[in-house]
N, C-alpha and C. Protein backbone atom coordinates (compact mmCIF):
# COMPACT_ATOMS: atom_id res chain seq x y z
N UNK A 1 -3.61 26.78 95.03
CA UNK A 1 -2.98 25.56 95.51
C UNK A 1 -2.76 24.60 94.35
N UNK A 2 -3.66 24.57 93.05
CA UNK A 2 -3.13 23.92 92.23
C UNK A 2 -3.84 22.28 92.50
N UNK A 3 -3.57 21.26 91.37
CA UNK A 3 -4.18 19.69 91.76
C UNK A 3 -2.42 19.30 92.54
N UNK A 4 -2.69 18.46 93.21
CA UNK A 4 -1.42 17.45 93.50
C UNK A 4 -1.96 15.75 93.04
N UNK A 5 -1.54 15.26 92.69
CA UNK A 5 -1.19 14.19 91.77
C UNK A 5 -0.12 13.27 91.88
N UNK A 6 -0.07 12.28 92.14
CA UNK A 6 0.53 11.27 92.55
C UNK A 6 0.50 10.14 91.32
N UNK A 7 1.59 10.06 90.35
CA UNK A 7 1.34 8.56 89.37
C UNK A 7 1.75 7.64 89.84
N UNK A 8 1.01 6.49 89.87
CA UNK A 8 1.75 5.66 91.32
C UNK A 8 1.74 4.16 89.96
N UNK A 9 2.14 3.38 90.77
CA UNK A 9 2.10 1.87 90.19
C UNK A 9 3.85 1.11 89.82
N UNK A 10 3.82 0.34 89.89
CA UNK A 10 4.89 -0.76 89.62
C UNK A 10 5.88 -0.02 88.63
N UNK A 11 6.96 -0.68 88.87
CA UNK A 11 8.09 -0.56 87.86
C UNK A 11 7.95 -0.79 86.47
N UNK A 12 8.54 0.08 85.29
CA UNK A 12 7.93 -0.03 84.18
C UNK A 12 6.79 0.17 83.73
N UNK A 13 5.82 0.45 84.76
CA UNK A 13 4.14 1.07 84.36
C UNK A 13 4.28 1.77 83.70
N UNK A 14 5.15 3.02 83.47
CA UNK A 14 5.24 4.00 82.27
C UNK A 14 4.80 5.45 83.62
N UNK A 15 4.97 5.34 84.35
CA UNK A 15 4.94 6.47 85.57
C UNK A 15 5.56 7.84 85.04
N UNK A 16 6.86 7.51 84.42
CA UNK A 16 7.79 8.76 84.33
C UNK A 16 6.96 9.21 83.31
N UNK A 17 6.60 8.71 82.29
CA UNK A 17 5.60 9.09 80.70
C UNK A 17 4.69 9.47 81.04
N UNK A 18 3.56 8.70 81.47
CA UNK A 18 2.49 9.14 81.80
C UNK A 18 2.52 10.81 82.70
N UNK A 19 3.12 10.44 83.70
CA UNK A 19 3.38 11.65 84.35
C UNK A 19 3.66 12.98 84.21
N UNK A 20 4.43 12.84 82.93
CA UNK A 20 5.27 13.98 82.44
C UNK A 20 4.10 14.37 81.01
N UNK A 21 3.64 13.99 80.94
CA UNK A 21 2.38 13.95 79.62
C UNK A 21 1.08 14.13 80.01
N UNK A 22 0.77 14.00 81.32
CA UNK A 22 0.25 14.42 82.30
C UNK A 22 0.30 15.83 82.93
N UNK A 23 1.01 16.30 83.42
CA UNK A 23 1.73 17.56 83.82
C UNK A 23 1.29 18.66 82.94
N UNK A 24 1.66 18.28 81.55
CA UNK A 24 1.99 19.20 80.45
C UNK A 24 0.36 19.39 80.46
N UNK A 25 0.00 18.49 80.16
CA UNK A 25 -1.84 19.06 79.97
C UNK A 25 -2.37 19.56 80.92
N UNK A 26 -1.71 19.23 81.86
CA UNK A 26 -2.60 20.21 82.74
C UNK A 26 -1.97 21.98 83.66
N UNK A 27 -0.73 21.86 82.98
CA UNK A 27 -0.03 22.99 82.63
C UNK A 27 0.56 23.24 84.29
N UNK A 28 1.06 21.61 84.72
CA UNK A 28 1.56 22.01 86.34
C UNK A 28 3.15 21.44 86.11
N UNK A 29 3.87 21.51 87.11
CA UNK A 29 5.03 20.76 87.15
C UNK A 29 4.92 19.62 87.05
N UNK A 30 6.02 19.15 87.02
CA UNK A 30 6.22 17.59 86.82
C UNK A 30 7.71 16.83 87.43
N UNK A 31 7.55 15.98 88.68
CA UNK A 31 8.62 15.53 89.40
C UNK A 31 8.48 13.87 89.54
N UNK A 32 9.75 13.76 89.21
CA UNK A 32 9.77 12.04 89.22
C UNK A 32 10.39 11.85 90.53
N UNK A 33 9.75 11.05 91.31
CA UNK A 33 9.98 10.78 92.84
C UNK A 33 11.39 9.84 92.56
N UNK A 34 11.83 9.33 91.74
CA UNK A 34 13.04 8.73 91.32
C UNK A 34 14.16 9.34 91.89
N UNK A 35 14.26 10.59 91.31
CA UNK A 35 15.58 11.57 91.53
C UNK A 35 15.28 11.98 93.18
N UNK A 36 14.38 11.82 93.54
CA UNK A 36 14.78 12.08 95.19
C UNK A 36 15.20 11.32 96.00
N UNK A 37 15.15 9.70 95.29
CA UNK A 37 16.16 8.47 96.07
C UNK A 37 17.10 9.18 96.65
N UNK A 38 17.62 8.91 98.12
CA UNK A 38 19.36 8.78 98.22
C UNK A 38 20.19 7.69 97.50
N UNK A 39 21.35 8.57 97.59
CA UNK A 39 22.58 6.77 96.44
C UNK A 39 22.35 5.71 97.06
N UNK A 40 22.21 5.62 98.11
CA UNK A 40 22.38 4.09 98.85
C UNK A 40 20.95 3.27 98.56
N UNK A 41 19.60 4.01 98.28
CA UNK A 41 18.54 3.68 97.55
C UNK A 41 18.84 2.87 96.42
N UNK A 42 19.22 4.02 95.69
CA UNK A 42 19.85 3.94 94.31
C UNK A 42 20.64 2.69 93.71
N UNK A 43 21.48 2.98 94.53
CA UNK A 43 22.78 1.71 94.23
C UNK A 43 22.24 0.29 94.97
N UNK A 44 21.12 0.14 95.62
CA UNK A 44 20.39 -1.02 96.35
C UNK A 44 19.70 -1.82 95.08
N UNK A 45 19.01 -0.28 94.68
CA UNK A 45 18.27 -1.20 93.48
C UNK A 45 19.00 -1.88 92.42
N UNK A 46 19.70 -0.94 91.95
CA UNK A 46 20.85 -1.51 90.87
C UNK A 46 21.52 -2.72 91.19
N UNK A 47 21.64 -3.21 92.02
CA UNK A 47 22.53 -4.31 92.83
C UNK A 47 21.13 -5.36 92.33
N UNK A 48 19.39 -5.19 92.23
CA UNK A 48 19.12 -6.25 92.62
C UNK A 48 18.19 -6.54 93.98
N UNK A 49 18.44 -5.90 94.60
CA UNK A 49 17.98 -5.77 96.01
C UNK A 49 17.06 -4.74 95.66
N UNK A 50 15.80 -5.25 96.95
CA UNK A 50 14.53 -4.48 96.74
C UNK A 50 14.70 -3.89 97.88
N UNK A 51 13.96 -2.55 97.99
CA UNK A 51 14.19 -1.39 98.98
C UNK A 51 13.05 -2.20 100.14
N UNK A 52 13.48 -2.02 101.51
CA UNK A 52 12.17 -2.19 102.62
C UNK A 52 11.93 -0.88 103.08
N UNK A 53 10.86 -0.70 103.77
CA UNK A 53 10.11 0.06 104.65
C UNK A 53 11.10 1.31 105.08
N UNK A 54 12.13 0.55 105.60
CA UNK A 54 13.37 1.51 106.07
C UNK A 54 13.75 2.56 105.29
N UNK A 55 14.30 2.05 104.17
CA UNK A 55 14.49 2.55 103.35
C UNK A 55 13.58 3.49 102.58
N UNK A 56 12.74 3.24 102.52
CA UNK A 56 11.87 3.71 101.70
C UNK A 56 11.12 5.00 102.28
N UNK A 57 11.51 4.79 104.20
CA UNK A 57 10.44 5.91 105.27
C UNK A 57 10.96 7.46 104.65
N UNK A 58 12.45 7.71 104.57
CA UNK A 58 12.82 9.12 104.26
C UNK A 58 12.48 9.61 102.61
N UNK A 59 12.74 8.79 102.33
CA UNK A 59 12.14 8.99 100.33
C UNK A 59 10.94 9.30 100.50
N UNK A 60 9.95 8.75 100.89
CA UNK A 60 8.86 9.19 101.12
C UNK A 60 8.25 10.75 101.72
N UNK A 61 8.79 10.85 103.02
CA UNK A 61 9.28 12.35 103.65
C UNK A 61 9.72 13.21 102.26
N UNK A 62 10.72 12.44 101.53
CA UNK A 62 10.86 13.99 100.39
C UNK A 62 9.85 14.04 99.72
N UNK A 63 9.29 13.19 99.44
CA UNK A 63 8.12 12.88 98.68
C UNK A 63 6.79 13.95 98.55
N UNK A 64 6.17 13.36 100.15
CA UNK A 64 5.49 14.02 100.53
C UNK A 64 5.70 16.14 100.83
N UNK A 65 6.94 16.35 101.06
CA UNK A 65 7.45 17.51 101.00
C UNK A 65 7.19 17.84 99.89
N UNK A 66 7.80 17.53 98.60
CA UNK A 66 7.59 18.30 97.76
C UNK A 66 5.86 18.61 96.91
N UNK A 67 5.26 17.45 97.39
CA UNK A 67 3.87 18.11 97.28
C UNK A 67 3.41 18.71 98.19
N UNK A 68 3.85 18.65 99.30
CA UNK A 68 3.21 20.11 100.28
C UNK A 68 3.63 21.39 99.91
N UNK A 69 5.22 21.34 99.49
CA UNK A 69 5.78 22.85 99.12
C UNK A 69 4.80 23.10 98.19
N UNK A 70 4.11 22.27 96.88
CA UNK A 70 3.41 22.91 95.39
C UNK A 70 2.51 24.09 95.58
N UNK A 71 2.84 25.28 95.41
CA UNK A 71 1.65 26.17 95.27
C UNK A 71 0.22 26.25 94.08
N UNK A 72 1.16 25.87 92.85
CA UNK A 72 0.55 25.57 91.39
C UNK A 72 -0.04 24.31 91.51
N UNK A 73 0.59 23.34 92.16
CA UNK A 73 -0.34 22.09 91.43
C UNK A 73 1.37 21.76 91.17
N UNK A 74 1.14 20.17 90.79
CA UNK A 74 2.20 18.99 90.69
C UNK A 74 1.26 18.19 90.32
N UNK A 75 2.65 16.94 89.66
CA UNK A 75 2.34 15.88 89.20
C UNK A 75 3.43 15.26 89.30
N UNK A 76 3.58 14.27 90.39
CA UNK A 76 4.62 13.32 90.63
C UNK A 76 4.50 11.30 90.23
N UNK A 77 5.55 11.10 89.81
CA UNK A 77 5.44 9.74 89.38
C UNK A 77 6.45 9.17 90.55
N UNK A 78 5.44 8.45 91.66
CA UNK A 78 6.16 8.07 92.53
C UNK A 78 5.38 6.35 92.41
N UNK A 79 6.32 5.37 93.13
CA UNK A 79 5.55 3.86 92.67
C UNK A 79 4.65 3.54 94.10
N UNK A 80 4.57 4.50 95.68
CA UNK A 80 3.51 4.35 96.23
C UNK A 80 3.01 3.01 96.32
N UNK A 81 3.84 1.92 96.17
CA UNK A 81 2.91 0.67 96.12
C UNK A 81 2.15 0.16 97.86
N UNK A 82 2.25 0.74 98.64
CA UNK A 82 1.20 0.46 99.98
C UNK A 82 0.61 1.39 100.18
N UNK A 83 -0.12 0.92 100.98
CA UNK A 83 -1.37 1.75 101.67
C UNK A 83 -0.77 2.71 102.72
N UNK A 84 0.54 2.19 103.21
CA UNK A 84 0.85 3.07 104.27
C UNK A 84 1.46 3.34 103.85
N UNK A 85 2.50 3.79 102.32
CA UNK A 85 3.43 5.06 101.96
C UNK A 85 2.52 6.10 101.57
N UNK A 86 1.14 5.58 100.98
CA UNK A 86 0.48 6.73 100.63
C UNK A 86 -0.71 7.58 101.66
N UNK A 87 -0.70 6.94 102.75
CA UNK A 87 -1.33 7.70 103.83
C UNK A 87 0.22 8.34 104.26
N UNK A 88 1.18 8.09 104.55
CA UNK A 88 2.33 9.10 104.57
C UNK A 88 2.16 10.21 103.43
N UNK A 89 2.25 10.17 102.33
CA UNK A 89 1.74 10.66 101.16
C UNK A 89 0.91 12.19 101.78
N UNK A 90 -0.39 11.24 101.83
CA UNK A 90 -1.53 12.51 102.19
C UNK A 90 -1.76 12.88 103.77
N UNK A 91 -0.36 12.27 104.28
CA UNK A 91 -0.55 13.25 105.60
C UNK A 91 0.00 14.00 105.50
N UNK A 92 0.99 14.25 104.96
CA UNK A 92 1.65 15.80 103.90
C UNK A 92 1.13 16.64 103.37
N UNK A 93 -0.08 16.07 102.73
CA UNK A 93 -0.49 17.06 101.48
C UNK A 93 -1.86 16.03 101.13
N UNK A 94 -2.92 16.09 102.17
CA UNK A 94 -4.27 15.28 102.25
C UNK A 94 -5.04 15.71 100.68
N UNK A 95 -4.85 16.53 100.13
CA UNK A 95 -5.82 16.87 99.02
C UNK A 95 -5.21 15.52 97.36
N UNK A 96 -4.00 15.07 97.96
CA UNK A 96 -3.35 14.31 97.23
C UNK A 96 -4.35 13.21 96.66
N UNK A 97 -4.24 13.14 94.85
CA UNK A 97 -5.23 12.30 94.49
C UNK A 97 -4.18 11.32 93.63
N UNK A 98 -4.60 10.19 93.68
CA UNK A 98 -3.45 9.49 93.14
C UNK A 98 -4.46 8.49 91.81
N UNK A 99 -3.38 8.57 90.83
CA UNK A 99 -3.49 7.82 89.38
C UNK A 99 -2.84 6.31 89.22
N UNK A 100 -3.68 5.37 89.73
CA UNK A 100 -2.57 4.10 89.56
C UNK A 100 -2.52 3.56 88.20
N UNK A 101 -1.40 3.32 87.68
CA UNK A 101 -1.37 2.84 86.56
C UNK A 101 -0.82 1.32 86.74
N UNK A 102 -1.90 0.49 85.64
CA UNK A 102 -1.80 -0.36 86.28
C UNK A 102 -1.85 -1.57 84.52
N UNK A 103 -1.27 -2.39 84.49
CA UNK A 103 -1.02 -3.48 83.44
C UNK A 103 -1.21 -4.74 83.49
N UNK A 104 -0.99 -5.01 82.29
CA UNK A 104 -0.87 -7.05 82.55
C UNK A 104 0.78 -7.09 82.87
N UNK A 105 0.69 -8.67 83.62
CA UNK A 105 2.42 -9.11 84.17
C UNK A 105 3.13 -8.80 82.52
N UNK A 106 2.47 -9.51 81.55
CA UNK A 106 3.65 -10.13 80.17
C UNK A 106 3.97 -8.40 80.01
N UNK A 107 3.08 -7.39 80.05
CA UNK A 107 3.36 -6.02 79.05
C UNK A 107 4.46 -5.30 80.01
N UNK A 108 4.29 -5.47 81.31
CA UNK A 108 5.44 -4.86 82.15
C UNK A 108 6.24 -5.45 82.29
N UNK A 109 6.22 -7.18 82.08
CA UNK A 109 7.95 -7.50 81.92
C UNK A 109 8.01 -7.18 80.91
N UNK A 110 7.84 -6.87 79.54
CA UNK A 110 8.09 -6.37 78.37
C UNK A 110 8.81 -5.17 78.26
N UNK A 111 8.20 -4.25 78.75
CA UNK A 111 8.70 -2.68 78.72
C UNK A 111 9.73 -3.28 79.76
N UNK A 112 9.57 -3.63 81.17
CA UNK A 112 11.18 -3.38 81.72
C UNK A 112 12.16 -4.23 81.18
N UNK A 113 12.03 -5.46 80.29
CA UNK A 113 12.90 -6.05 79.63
C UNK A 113 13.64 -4.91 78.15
N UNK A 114 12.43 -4.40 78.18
CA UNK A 114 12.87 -3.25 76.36
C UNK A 114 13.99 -1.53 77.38
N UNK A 115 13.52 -1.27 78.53
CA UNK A 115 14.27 -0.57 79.00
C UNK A 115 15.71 -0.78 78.74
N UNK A 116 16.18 0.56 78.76
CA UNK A 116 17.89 0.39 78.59
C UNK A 116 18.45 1.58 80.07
N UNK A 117 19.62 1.60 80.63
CA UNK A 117 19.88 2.41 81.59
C UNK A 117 19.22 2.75 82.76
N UNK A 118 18.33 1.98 83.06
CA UNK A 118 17.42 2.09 83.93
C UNK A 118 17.72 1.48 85.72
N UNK A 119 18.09 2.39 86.59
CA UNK A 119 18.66 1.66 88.00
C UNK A 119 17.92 0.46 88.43
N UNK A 120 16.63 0.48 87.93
CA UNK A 120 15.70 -0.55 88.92
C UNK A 120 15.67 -1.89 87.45
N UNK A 121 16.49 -2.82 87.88
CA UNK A 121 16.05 -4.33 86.84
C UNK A 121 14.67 -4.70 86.37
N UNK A 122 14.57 -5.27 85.55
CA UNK A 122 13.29 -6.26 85.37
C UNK A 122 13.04 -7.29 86.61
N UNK A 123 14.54 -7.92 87.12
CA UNK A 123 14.18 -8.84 88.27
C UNK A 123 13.73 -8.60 89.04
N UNK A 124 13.32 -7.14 89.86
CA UNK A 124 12.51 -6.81 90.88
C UNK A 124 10.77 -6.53 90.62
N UNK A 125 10.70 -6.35 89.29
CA UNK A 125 9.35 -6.34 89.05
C UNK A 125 8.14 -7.59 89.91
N UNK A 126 8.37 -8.49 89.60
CA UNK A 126 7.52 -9.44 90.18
C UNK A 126 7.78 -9.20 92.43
N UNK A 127 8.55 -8.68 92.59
CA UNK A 127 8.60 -8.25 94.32
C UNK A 127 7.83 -6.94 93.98
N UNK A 128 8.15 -6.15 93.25
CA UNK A 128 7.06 -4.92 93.08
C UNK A 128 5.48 -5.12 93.06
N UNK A 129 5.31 -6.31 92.32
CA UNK A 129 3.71 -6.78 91.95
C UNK A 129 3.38 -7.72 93.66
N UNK A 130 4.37 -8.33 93.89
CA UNK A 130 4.11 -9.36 94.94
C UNK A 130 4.04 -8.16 96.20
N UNK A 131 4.33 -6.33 96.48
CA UNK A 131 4.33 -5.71 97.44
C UNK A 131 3.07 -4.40 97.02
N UNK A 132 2.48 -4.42 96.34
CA UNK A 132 1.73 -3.54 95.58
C UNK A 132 0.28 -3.83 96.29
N UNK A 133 -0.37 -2.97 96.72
CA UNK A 133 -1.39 -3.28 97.34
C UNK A 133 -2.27 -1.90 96.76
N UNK A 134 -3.30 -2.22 95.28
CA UNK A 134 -4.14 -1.74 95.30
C UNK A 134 -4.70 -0.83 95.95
N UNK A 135 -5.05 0.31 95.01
CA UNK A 135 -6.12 1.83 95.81
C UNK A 135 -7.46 0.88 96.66
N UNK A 136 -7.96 1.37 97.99
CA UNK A 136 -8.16 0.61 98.41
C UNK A 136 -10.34 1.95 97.92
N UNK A 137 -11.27 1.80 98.18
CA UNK A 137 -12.52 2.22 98.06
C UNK A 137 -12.33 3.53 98.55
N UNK A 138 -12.09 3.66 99.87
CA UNK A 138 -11.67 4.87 100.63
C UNK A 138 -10.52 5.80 100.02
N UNK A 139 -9.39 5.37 99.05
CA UNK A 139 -8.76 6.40 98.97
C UNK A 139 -9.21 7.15 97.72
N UNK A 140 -8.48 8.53 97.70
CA UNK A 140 -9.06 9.38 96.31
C UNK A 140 -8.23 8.83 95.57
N UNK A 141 -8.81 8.42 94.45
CA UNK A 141 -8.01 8.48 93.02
C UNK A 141 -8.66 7.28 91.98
N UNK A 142 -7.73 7.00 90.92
CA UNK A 142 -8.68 6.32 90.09
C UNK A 142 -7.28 5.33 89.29
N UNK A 143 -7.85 4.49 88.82
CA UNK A 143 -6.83 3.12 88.50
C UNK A 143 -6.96 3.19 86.87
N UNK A 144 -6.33 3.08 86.22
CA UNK A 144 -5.69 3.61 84.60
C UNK A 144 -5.34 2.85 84.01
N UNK A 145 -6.03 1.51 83.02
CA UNK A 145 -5.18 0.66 82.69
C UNK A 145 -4.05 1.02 81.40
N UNK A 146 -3.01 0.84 81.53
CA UNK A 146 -1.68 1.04 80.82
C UNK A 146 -1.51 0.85 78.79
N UNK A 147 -2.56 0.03 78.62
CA UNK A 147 -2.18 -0.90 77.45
C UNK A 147 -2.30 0.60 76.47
N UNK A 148 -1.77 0.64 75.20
CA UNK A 148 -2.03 1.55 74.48
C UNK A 148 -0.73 2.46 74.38
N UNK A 149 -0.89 3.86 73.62
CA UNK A 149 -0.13 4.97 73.55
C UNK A 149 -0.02 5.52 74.51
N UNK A 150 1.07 6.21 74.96
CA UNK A 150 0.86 7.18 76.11
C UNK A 150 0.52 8.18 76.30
N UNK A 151 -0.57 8.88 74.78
CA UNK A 151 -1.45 9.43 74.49
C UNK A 151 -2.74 9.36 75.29
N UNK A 152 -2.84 7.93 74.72
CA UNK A 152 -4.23 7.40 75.25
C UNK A 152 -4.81 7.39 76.59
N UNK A 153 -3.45 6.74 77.13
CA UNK A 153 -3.33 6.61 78.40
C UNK A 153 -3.91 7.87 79.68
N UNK A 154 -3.00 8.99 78.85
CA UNK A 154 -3.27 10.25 79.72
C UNK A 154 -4.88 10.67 79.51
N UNK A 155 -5.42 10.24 78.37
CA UNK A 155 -6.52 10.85 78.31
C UNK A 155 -7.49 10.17 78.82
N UNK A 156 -7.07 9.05 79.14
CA UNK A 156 -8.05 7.98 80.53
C UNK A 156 -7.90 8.74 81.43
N UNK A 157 -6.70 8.87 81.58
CA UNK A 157 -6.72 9.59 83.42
C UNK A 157 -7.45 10.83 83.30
N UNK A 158 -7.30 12.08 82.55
CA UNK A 158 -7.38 13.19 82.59
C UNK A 158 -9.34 13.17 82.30
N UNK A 159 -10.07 11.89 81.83
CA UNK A 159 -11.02 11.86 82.34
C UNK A 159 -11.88 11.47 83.56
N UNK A 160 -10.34 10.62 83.87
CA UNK A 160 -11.02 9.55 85.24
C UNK A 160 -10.92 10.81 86.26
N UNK A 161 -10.06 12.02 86.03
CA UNK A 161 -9.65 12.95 86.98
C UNK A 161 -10.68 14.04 87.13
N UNK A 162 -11.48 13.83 85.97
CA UNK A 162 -12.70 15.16 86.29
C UNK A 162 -13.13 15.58 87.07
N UNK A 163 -14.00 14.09 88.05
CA UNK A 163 -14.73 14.75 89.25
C UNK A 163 -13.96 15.17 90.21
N UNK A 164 -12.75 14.67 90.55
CA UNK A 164 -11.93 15.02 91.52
C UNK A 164 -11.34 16.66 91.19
N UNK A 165 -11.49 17.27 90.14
CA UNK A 165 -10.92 18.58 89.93
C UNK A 165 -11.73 19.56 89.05
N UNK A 166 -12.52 20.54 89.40
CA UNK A 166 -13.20 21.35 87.95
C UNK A 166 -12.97 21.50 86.95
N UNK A 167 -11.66 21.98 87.06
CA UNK A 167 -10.56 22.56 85.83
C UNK A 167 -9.85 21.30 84.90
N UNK A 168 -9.72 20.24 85.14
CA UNK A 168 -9.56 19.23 84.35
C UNK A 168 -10.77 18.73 83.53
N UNK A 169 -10.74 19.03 82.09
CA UNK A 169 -11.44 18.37 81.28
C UNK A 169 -10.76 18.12 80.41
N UNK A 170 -11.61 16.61 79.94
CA UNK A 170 -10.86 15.75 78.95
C UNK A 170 -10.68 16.29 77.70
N UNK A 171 -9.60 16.11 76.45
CA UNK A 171 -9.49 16.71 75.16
C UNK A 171 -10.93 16.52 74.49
N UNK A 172 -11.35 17.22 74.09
CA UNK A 172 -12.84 16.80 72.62
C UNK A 172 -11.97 16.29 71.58
């Protein structure tokens, strides 16, 4: 069955990086919940406009699908910011352990201000932080602070991830 893995956190957290640098070490796939938007998602954000609930219920459904399909193990960078996309999440695929990555306000308006081509603005960041509701005691996973290389970064998680998995150990 493989780990399933969830990189969750705000816009500009570095989700797609982490994730994908993530993946590789631990020798599973790697899917950015991004590309499973529909256009009308898509073109919402780009406009400016922040996605609601509505919007967000079927993205999620793919979401959760494609970590139920994983036989190997996954590692998805999805932004998960409630409690109730990610119990949608792990009613799909309950073994789901999620990595929040998580920053100061100035360093993530930074990176989404330094972004180039990117559908989702810097102006929605602060509705991202103002809708973001913290891993709560009860759920699995572990919170990652951002600052640093995205070296570094992974090798926080990939220790914070130990107990939750045998086969994950951190680099010596």
């Amino acid at each position: 069955m493989g780990v399933r893995i969830i990189v969750m956190g705000v816009s500009a957290v570095g989700k797609s990086t982490v994730g994908r640098l993530l993946a590789e070490r631990l020798g599973v796939p790697f899917r950015d919940a991004d590309d499973l938007h529909p256009a009308a998602n898509v073109a919402k954000m780009a406009s400016g406009v922040a996605l609601d609930d509505t919007d967000r219920g079927p993205w999620l459904d793919l979401v959760g699908a494609e970590l139920q399909d994983s036989t190997t193990g996954v590692v998805i960078a999805c932004s998960a910011l409630k409690r109730t996309y990610r119990d949608r999440l792990r009613h799909a695929a309950p073994s789901t352990v999620f990595v929040h990555l998580h920053g100061s306000h100035e360093l993530l308006a930074a990176r989404a201000a330094a972004r180039a081509g990117h559908f989702m603005p810097a102006s929605l960041l602060d509705s991202q932080l103002a809708a973001l509701e913290p891993l709560s005691i009860d759920e699995t996973g572990i919170t990652v602070d951002v600052a640093g290389a995205p070296a570094e970064i992974v090798d926080r998680a990939v220790a914070g991830l130990g107990p939750f998995f045998e086969a994950i150990t951190p680099r010596s």
